[in-house]
Protein backbone atom coordinates (compact mmCIF):
# COMPACT_ATOMS: atom_id res chain seq x y z
CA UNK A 1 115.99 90.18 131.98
CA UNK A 2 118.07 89.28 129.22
CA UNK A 3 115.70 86.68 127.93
CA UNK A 4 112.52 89.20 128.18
CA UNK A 5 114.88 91.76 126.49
CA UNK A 6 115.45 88.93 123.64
CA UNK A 7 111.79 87.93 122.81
CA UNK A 8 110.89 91.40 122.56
CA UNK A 9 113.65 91.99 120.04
CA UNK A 10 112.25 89.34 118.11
CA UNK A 11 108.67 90.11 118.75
CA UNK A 12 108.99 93.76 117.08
CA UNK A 13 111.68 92.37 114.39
CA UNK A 14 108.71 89.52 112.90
CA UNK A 15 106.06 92.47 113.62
CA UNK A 16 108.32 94.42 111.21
CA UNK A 17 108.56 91.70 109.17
CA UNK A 18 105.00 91.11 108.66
CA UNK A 19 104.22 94.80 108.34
CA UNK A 20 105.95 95.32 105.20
CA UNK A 21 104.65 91.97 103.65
CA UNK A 22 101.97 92.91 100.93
CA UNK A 23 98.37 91.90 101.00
CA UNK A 24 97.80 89.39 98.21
CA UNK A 25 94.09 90.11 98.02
CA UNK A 26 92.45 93.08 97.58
CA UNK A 27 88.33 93.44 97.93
CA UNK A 28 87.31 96.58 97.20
CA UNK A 29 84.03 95.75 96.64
CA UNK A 30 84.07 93.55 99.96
CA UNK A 31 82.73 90.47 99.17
CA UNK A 32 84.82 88.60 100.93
CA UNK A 33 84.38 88.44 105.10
CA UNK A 34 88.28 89.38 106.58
CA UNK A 35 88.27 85.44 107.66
CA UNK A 36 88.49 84.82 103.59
CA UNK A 37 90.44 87.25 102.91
CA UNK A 38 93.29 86.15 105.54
CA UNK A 39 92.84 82.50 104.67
CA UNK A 40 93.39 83.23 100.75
CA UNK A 41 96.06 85.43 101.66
CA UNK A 42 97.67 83.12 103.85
CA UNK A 43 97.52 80.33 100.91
CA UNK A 44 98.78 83.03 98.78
CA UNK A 45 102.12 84.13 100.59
CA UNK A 46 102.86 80.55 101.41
CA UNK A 47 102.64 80.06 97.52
CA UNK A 48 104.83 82.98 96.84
CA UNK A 49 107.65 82.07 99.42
CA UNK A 50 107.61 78.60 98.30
CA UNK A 51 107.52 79.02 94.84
CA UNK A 52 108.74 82.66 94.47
CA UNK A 53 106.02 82.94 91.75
CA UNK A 54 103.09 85.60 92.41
CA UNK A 55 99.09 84.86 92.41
CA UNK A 56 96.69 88.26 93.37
CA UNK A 57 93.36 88.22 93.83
CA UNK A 58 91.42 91.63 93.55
CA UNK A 59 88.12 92.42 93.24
CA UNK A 60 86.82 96.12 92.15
CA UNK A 61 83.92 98.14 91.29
CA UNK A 62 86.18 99.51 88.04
CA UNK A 63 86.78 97.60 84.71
CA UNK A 64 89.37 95.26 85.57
CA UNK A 65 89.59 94.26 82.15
CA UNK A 66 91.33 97.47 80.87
CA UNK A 67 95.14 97.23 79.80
CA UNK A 68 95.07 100.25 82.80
CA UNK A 69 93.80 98.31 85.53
CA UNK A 70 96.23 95.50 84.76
CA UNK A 71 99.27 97.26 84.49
CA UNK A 72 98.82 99.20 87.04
CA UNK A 73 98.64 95.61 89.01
CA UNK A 74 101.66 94.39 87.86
CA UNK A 75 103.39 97.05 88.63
CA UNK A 76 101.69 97.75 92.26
CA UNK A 77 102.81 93.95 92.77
CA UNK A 78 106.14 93.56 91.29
CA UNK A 79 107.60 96.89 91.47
CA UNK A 80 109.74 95.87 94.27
CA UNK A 81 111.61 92.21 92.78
CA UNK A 82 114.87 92.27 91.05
CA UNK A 83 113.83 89.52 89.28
CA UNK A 84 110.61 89.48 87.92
CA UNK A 85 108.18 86.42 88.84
CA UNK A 86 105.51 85.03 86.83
CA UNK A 87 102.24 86.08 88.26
CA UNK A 88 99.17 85.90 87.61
CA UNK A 89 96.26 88.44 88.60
CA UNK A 90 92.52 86.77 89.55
CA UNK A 91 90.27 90.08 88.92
CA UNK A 92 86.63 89.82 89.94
CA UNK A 93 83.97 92.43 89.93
CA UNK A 94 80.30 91.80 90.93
CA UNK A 95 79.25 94.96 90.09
CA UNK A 96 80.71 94.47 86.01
CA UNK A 97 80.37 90.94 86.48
CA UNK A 98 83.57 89.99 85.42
CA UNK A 99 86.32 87.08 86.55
CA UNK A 100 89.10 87.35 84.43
CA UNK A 101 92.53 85.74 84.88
CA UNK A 102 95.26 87.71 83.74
CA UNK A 103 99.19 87.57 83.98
CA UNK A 104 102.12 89.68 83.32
CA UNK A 105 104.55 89.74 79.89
CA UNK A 106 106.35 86.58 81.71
CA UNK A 107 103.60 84.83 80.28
CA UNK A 108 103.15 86.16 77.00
CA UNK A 109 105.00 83.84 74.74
CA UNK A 110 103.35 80.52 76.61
CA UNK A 111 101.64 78.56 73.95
CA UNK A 112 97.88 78.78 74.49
CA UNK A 113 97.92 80.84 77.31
CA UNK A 114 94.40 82.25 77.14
CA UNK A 115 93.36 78.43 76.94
CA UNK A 116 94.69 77.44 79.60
CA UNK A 117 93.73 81.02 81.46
CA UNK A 118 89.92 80.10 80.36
CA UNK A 119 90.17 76.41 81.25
CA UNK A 120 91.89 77.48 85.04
CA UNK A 121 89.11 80.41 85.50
CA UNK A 122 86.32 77.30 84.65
CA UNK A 123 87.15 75.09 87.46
CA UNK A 124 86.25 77.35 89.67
CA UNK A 125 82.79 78.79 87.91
CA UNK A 126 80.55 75.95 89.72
CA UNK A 127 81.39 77.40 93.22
CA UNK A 128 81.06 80.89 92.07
CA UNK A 129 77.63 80.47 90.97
CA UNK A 130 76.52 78.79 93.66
CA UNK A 131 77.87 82.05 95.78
CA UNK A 132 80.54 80.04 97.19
CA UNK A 133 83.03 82.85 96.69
CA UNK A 134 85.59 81.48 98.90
CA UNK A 135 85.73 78.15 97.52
CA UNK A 136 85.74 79.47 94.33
CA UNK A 137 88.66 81.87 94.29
CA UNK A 138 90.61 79.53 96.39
CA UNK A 139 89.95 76.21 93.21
CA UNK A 140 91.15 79.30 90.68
CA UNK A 141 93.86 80.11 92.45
CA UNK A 142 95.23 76.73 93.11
CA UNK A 143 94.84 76.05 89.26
CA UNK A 144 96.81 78.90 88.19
CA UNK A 145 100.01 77.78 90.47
CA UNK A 146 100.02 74.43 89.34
CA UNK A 147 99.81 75.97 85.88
CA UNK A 148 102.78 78.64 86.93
CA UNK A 149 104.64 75.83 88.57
CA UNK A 150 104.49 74.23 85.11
CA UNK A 151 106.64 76.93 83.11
CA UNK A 152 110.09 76.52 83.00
CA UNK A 153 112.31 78.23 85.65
CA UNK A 154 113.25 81.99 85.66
CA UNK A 155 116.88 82.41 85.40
């Protein structure tokens, strides 16, 4: 009994866990299937606890290359951290056709920044035009931690 009473316990305390953990992609124009979604997501959260850096992916019918959209971002995603991490936001929209790779004020002071952003965002072009959405995001997304794992430590 006690053992039954014990997993439980630790069934609902990891469900509680896992409930308050925030989705690292966003589709609001779904064109990702909920098997992408949970596999970029999962590479995404494993990236965050590793690293304690932040990479979002979110696509949207809306600009997503308004100051707005983007701030509103940063703040939806780091409202919640003492400490600030760098992070960097992978906004797509089909409808605008836009993918643009932007970050928070962390970043701002990083020598060629929009360089590197435009090199990162080109690796992963080839898959995107072939419709390979998946792949695509997932190249981009892998670029931009290597490139946030590059910057020097947060104190």
């Amino acid at each position: 009994m006690k053992k039954i009473i014990s997993i439980l316990t630790c069934s609902l305390f990891a469900l509680a866990i896992n409930a308050q953990q925030i989705k690292l992609v966003t589709d609001k124009e779904s064109i990702f299937t909920s098997e992408e979604i949970n596999r970029i997501d999962s590479l995404l959260q494993a990236y965050k606890q590793s690293s304690g850096n932040l990479v979002v992916v979110c696509t949207d019918s809306l600009d997503v290359s308004t100051k707005a959209y983007k701030d509103s971002l940063i703040a939806k995603y780091t409202k919640d951290d003492a400490q600030k991490p760098y992070a960097i936001f992978l906004l797509l929209s089909r409808k605008n056709s836009i993918v643009l790779l932007v970050s928070n004020d962390l970043t701002k002071d990083i020598p060629n920044r929009l360089e590197e952003f435009m090199k990162i965002v080109s690796y992963g072009v080839p898959a995107l035009k072939e419709k390979k959405l998946e792949e695509g995001v997932t190249i981009i997304c892998r670029k931009a931690m290597g490139f946030l794992d590059s910057l020097p430590k947060i104190n």
